[in-house]
N, C-alpha and C. Protein backbone atom coordinates (compact mmCIF):
# COMPACT_ATOMS: atom_id res chain seq x y z
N UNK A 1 -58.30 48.75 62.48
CA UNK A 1 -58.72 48.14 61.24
C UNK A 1 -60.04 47.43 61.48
N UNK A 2 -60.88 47.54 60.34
CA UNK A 2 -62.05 46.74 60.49
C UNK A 2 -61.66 45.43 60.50
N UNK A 3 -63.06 44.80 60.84
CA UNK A 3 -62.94 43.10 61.06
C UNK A 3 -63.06 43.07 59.24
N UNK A 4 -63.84 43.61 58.56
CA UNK A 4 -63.79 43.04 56.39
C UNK A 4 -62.32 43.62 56.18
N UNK A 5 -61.46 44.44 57.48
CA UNK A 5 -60.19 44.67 56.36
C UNK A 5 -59.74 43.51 56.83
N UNK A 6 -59.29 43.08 57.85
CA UNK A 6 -58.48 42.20 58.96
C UNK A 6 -58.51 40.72 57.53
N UNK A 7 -60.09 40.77 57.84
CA UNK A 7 -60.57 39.78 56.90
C UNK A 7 -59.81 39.30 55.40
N UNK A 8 -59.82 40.62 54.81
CA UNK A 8 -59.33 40.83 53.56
C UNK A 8 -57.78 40.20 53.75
N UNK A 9 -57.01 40.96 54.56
CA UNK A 9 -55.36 40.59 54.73
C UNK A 9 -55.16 39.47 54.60
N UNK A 10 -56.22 38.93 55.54
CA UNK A 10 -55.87 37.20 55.41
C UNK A 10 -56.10 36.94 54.39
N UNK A 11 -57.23 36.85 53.80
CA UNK A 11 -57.07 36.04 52.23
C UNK A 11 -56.28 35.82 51.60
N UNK A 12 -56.13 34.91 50.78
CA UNK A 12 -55.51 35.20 49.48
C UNK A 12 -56.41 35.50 48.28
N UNK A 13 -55.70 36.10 47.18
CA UNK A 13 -56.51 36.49 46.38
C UNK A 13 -56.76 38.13 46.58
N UNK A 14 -56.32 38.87 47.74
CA UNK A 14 -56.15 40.21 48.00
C UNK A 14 -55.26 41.25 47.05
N UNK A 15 -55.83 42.27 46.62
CA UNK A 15 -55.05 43.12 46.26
C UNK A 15 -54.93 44.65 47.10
N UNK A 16 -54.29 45.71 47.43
CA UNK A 16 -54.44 46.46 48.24
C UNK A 16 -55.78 47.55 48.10
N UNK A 17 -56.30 47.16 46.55
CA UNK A 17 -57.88 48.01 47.02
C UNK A 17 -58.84 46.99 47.35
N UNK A 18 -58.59 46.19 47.54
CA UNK A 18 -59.58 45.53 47.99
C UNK A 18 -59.85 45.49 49.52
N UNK A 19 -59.02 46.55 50.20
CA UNK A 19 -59.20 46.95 51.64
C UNK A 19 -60.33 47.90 51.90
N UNK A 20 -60.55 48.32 50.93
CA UNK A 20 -61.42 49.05 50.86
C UNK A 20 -63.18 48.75 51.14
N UNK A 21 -63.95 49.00 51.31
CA UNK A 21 -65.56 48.73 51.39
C UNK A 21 -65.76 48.41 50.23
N UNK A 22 -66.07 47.70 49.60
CA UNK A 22 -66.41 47.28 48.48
C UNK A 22 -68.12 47.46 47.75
N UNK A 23 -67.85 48.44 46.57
CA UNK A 23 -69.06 48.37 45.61
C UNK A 23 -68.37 49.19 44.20
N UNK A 24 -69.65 49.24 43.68
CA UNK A 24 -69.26 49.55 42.26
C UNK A 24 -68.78 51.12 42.34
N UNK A 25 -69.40 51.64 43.22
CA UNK A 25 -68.89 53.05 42.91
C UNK A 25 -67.43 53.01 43.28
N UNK A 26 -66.99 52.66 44.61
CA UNK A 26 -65.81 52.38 44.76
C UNK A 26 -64.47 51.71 43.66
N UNK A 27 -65.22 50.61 42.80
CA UNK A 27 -64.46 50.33 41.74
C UNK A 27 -64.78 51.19 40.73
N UNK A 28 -65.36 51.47 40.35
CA UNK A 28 -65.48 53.20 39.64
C UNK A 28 -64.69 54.18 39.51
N UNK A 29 -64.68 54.63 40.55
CA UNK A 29 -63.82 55.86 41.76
C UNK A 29 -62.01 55.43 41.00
N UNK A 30 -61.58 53.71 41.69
CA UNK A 30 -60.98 53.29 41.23
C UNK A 30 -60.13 53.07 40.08
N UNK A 31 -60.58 52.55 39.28
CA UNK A 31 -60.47 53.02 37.72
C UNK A 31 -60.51 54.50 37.19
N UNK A 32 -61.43 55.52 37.66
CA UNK A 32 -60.96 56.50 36.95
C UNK A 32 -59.63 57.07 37.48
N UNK A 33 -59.67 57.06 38.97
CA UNK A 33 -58.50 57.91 39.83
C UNK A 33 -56.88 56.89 39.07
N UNK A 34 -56.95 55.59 38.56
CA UNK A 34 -56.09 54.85 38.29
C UNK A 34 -55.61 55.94 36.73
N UNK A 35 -56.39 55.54 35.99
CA UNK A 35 -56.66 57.17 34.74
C UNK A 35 -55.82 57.84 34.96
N UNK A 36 -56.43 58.86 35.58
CA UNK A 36 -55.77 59.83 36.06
C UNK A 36 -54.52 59.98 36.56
N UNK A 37 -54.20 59.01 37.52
CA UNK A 37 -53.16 59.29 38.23
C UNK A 37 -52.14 58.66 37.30
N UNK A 38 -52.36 57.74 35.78
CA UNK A 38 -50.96 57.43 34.67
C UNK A 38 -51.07 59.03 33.78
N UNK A 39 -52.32 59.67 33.64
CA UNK A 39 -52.43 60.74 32.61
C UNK A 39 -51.16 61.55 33.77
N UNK A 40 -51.39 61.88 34.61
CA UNK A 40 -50.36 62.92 35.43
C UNK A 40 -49.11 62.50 35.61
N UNK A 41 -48.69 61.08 35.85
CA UNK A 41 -47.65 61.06 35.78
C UNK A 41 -46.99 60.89 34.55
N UNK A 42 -47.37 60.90 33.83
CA UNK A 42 -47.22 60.89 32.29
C UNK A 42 -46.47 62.33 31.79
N UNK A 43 -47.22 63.59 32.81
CA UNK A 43 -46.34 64.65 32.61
C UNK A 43 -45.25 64.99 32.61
N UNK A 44 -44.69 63.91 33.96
CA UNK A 44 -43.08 63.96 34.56
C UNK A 44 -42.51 63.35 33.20
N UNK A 45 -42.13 64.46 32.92
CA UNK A 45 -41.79 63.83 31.20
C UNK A 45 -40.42 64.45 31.14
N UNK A 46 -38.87 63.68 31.03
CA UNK A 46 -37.70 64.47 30.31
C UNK A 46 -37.45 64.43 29.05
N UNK A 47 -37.28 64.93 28.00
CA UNK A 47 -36.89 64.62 26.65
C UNK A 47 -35.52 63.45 26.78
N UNK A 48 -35.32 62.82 26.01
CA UNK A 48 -33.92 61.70 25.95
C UNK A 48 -33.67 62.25 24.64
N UNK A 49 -32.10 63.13 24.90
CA UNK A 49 -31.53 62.85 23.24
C UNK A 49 -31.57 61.40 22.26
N UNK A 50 -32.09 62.15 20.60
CA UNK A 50 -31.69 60.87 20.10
C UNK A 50 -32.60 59.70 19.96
N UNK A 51 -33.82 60.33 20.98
CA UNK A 51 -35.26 59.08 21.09
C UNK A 51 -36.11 59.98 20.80
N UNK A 52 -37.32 59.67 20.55
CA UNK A 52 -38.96 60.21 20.64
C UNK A 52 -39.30 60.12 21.64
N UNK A 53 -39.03 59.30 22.34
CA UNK A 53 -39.70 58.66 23.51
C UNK A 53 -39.23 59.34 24.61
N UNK A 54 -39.83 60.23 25.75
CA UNK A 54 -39.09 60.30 26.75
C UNK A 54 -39.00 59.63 27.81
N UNK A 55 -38.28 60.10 28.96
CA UNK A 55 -38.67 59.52 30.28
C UNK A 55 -40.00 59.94 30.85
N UNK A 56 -40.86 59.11 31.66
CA UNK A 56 -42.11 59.54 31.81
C UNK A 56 -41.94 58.70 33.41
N UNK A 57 -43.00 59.61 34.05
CA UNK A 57 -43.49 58.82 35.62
C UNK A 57 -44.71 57.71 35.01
N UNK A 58 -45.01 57.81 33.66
CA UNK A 58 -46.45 56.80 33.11
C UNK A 58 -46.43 55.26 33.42
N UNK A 59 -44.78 54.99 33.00
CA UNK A 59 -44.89 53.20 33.12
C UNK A 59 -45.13 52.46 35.11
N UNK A 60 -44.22 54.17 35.50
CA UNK A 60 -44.62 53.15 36.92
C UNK A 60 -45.83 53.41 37.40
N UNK A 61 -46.80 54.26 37.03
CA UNK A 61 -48.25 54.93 38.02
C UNK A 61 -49.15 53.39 36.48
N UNK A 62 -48.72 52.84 36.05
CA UNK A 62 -49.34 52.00 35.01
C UNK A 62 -48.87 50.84 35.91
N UNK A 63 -47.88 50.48 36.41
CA UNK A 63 -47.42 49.05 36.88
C UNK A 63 -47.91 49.42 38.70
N UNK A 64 -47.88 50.35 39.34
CA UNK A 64 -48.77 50.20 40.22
C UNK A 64 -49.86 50.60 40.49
N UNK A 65 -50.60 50.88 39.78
CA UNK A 65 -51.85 50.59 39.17
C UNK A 65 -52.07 49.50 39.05
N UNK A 66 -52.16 48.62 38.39
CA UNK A 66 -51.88 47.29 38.15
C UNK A 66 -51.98 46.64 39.50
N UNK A 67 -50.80 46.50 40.03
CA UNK A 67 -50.78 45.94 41.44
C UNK A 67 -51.22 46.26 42.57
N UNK A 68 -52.01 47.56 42.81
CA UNK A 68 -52.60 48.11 43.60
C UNK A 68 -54.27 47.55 43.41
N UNK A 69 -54.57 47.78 42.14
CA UNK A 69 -55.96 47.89 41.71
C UNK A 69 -56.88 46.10 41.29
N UNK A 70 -55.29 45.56 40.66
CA UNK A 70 -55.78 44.02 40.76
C UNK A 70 -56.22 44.14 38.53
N UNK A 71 -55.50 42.97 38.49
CA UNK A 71 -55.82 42.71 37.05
C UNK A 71 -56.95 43.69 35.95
N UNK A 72 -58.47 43.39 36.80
CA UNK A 72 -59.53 43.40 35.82
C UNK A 72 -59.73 45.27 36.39
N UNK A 73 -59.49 45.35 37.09
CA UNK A 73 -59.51 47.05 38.10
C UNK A 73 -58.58 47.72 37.38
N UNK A 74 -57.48 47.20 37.32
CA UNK A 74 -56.06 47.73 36.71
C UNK A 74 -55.82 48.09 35.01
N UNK A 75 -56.68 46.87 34.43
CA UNK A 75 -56.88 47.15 33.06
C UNK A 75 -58.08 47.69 32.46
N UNK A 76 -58.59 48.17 33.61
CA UNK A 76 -60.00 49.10 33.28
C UNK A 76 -59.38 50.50 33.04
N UNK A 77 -58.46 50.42 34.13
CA UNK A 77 -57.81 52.02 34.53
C UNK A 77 -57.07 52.08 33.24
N UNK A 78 -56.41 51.30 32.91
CA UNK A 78 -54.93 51.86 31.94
C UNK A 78 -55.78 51.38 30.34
N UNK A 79 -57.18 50.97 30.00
CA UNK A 79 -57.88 50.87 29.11
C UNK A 79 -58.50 51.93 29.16
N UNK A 80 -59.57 52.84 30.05
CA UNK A 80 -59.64 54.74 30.28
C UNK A 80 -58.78 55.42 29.56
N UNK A 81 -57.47 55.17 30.24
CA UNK A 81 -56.55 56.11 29.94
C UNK A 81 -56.14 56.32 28.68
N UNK A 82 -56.00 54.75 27.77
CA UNK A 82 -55.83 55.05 26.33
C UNK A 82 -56.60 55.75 25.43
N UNK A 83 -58.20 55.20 26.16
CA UNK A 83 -58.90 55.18 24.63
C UNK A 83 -59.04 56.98 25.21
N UNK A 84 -59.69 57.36 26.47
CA UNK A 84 -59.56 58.83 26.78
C UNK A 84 -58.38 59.66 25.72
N UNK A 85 -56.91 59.19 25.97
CA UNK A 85 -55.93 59.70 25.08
C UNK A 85 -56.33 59.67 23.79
N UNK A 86 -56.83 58.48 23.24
CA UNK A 86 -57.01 58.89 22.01
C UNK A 86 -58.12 59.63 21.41
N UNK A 87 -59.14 59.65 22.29
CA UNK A 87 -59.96 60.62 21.93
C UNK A 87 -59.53 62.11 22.05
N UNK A 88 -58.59 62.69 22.46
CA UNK A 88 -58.35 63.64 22.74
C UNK A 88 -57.87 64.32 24.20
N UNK A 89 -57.84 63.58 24.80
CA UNK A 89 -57.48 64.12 26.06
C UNK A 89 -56.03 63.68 26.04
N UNK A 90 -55.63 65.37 26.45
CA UNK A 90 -53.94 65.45 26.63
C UNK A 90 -53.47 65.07 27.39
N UNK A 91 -53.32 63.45 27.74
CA UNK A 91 -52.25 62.97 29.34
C UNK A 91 -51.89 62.18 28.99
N UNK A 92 -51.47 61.88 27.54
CA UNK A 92 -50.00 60.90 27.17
C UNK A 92 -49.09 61.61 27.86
N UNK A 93 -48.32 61.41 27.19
CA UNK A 93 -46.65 62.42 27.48
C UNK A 93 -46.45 63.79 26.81
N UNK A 94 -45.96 64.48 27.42
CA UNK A 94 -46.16 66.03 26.82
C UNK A 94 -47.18 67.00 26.72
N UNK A 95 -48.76 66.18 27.07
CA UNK A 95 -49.54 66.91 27.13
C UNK A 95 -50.22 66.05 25.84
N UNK A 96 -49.42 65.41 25.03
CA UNK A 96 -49.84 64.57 23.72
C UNK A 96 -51.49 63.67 23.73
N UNK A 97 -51.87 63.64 22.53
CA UNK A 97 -53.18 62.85 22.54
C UNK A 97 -53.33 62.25 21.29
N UNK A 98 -53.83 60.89 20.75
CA UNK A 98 -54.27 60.19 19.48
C UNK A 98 -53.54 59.23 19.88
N UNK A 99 -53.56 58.07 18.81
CA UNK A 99 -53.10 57.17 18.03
C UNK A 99 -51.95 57.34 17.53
N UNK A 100 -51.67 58.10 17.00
CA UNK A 100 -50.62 58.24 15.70
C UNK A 100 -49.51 58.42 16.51
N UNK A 101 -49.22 58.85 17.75
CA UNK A 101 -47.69 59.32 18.28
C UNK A 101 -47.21 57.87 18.34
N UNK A 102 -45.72 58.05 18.09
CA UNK A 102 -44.77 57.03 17.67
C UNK A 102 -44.29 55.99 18.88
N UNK A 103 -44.69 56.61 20.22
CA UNK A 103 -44.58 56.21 21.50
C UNK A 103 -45.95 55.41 22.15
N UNK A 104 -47.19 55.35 21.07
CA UNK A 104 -48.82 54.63 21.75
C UNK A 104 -48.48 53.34 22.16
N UNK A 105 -47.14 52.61 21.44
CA UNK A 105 -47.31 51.31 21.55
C UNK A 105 -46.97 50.95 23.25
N UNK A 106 -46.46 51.73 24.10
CA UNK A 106 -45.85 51.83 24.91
C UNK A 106 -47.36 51.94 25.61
N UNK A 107 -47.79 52.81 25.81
CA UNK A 107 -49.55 52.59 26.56
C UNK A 107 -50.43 51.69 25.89
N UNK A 108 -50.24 50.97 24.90
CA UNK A 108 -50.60 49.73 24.90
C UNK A 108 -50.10 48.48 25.43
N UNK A 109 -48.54 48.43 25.80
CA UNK A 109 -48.24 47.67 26.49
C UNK A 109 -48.29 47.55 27.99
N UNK A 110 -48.60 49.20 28.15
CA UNK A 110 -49.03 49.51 29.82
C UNK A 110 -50.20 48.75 30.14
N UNK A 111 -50.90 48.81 29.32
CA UNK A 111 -52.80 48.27 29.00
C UNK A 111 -52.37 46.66 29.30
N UNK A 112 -51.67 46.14 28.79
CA UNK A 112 -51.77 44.28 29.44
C UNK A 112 -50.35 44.21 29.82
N UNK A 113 -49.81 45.10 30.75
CA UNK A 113 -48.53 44.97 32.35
C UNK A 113 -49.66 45.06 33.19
N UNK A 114 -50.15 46.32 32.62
CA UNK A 114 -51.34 46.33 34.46
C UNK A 114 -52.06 45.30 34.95
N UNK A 115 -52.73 44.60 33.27
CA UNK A 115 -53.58 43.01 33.82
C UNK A 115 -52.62 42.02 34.75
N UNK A 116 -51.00 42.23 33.93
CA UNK A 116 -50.55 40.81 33.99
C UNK A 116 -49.03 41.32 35.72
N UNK A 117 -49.29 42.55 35.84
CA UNK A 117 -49.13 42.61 36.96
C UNK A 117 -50.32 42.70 38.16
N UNK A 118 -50.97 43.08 37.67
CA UNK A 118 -52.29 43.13 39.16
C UNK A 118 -52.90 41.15 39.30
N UNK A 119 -52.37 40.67 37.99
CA UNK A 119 -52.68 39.05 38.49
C UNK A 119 -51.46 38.51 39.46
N UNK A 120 -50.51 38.81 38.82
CA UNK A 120 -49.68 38.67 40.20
C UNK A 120 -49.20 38.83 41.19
N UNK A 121 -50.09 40.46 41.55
CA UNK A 121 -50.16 40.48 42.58
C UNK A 121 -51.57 39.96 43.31
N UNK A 122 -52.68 39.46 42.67
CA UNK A 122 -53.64 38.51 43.66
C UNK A 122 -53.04 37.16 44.16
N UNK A 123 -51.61 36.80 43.71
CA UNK A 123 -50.78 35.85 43.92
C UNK A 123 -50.31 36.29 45.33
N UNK A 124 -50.61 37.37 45.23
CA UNK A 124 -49.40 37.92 46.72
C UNK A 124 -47.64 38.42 45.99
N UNK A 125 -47.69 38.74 45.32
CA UNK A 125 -46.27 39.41 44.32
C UNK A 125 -46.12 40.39 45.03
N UNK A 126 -47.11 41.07 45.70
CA UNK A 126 -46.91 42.47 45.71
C UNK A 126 -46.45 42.62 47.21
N UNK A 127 -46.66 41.44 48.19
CA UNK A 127 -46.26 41.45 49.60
C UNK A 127 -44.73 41.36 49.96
N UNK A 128 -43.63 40.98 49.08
CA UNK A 128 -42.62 40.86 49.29
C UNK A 128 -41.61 41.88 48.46
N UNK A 129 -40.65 42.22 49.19
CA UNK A 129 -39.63 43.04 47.98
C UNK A 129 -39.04 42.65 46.51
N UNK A 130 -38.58 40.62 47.11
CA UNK A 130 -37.89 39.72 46.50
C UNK A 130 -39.17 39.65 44.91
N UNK A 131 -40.06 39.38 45.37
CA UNK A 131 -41.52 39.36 44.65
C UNK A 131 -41.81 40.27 43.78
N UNK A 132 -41.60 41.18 44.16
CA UNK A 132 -42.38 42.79 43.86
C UNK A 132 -41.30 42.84 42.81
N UNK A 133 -39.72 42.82 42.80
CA UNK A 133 -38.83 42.98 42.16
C UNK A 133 -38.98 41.68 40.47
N UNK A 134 -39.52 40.42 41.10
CA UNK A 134 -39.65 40.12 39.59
C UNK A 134 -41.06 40.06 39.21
N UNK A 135 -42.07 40.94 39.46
CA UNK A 135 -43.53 41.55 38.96
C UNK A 135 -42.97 42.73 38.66
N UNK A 136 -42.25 43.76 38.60
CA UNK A 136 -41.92 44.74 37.91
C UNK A 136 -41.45 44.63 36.93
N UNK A 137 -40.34 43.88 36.86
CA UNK A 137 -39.24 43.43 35.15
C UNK A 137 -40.47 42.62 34.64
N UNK A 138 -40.96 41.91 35.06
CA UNK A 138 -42.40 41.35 33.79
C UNK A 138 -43.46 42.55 33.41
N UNK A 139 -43.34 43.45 34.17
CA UNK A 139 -44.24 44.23 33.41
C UNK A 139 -43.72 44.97 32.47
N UNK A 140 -42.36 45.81 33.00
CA UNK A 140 -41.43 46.64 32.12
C UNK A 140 -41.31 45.91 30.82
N UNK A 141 -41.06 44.08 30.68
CA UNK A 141 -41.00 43.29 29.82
C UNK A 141 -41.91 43.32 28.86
N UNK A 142 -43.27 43.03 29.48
CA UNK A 142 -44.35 43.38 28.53
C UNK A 142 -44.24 44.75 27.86
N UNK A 143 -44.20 45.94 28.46
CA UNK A 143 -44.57 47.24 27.95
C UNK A 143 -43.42 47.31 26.90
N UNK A 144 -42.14 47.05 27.08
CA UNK A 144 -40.89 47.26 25.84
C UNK A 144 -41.46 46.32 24.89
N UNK A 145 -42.12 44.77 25.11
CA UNK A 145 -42.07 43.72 23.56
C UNK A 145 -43.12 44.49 23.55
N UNK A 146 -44.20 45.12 23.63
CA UNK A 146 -45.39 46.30 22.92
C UNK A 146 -44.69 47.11 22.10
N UNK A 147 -43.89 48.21 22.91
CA UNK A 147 -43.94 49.51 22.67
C UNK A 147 -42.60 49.80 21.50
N UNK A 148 -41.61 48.58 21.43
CA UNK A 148 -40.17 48.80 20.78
C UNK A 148 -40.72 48.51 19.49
N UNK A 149 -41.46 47.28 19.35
CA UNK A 149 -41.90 46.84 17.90
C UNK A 149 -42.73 47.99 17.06
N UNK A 150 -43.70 48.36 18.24
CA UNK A 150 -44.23 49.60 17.50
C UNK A 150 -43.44 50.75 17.16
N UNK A 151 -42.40 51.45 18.26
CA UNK A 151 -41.59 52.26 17.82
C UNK A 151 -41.49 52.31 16.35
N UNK A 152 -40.60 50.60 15.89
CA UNK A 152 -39.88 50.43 14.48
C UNK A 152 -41.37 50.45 13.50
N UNK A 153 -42.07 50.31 13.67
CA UNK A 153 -42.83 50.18 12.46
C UNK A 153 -43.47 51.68 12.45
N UNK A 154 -43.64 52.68 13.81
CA UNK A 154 -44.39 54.20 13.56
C UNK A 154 -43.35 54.88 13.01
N UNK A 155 -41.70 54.43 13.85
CA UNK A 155 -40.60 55.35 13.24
C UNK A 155 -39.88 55.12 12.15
N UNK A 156 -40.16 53.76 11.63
CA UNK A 156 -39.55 53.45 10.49
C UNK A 156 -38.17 53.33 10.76
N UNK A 157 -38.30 52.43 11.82
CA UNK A 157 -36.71 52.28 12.18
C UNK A 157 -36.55 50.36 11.93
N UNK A 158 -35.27 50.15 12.09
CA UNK A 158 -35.07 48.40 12.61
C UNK A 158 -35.74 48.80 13.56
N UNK A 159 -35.48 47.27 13.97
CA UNK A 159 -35.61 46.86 15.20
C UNK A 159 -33.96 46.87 16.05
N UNK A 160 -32.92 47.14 15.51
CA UNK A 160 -32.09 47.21 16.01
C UNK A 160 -31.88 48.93 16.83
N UNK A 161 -32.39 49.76 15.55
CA UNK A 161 -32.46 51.07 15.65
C UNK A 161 -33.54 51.52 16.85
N UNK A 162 -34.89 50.22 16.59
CA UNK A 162 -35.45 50.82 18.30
C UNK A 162 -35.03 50.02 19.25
N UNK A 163 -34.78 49.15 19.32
CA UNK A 163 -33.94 48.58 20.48
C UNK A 163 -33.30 49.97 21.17
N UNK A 164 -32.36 50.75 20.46
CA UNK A 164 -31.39 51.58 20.31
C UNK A 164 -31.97 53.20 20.91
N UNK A 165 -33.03 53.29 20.28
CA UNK A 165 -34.27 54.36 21.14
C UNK A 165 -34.98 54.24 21.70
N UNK A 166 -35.95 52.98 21.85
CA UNK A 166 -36.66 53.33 22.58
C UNK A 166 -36.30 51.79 23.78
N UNK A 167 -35.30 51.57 24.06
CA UNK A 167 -35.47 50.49 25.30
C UNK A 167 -34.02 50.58 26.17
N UNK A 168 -32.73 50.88 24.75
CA UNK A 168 -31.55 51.08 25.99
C UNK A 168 -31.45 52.02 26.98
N UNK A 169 -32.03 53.39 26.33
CA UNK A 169 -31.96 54.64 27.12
C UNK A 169 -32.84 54.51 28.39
N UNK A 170 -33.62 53.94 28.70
CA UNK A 170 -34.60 53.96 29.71
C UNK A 170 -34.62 52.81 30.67
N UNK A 171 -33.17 51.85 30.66
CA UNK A 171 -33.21 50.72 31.50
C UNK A 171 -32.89 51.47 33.14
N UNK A 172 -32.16 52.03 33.25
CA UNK A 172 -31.46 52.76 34.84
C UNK A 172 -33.03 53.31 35.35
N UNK A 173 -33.56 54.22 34.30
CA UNK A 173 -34.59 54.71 34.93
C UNK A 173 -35.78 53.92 35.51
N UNK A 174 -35.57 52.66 34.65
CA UNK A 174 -36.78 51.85 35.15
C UNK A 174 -35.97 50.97 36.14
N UNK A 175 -35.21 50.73 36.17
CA UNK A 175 -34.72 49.80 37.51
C UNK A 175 -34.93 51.10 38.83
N UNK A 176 -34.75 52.43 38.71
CA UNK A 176 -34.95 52.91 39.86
C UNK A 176 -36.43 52.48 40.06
N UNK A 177 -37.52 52.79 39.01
CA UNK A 177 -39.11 52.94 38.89
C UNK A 177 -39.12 51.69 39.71
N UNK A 178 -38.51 50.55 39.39
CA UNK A 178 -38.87 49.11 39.88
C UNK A 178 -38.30 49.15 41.23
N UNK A 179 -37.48 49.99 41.53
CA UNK A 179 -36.46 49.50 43.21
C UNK A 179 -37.95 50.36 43.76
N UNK A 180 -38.33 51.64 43.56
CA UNK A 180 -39.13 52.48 44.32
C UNK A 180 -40.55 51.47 44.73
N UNK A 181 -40.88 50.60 43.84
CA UNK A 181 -41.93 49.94 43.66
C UNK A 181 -41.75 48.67 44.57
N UNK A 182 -40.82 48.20 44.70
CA UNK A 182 -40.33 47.34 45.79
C UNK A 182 -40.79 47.58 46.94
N UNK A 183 -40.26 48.49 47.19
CA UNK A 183 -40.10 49.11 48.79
C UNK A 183 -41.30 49.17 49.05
N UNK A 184 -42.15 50.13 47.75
CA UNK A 184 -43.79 51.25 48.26
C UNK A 184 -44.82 50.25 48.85
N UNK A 185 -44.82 48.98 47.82
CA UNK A 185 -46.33 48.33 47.65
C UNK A 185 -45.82 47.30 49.01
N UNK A 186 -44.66 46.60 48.85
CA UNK A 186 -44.86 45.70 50.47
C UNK A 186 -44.78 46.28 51.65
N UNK A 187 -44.14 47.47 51.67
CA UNK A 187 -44.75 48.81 53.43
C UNK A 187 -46.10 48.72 53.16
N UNK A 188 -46.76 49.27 51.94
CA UNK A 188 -47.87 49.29 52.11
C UNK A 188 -48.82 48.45 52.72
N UNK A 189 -48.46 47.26 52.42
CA UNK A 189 -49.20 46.40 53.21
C UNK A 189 -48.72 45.76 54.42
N UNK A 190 -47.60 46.29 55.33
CA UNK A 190 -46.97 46.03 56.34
C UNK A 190 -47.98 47.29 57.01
N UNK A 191 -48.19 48.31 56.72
CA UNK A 191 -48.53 49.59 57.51
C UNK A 191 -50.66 48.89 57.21
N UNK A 192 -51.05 48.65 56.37
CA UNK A 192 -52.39 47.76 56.12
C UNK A 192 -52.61 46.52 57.33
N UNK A 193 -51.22 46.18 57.63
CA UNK A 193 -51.65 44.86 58.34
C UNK A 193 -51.74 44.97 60.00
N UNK A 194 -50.97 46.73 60.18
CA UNK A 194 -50.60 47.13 61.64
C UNK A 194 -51.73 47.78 61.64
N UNK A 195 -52.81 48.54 60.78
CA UNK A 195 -53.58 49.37 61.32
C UNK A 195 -55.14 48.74 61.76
């Protein structure tokens, strides 16, 4: 490891790209590859009977994003990714693109998890499992009070009715998204701190 990574570890105020050499192209690079890598997992898409909404790999490549990339890095990436979607580029879910799908509110709530997880992880959230585990349910938190309210008002449902589609069906899946996220981001920086 270099002496600016060594450097970096110690700090506080570190996020895991910030191991990196630091310049603009690099935060560049950053942000778009962050893009990208929610548009693709966005594909891993199952239909859920009974919802609009499916299961998607989007909320977790959005929440570590976030914690990988660091607040203002993180909400550059998952701010790309929307307005890109709504201009037309197909890497919502399904291949989907605009405004109007009944599920946007949900990548708008991805858009401030990523800030309000990549701030806690410059806290150091992201170094522990115990940690990492309640920076995930705050983000998942944020993205459902976004994405359920919008549900009811695109689907014309209650709020009981999206409660009902778009947040019960997808709790198991996101507690796995959140256990996987545990584990990934504090090795990560156990295997960062050995090299």
């Amino acid at each position: 490891m270099s002496t600016a990574s060594a450097t970096a570890l110690a700090r506080p105020g570190t996020v895991l790209a910030d191991l990196l050499p630091s310049s603009r192209v690099r935060d560049a690079a950053l942000v778009l590859g962050g893009a990208v890598l929610t548009g693709l997992a966005a594909q891993l898409s199952v239909p859920v009977p009974g919802t609009p909404v499916p299961v998607t790999g989007q909320t977790f490549a959005a929440l570590l994003v976030g914690t990988a990339l660091g607040a203002r890095r993180g909400f550059l990436a998952l701010g790309l990714y929307a307005v890109a979607g709504v201009a037309g580029v197909p890497w919502f879910a399904n291949g989907a693109s605009g405004a109007g799908l009944v599920s946007f509110g949900y990548v708008l709530g991805m858009l401030l998890a990523s800030a309000a997880v990549g701030a806690l992880a410059r806290r150091g959230a992201d170094r522990s499992v115990l940690r990492m585990a309640g920076t995930m349910l705050l983000g998942e938190a944020i993205i459902y009070a976004v994405g359920v309210p919008y549900l009811a008002l695109a689907a014309h449902l209650s709020l009981s009715q999206a409660v009902a589609a778009g947040l019960t069906p997808f709790l198991i899946g996101d507690a796995l998204k959140a256990a996987l996220a545990m584990g990934l981001l504090p090795a990560a920086w156990k295997l960062a701190d050995r090299g």
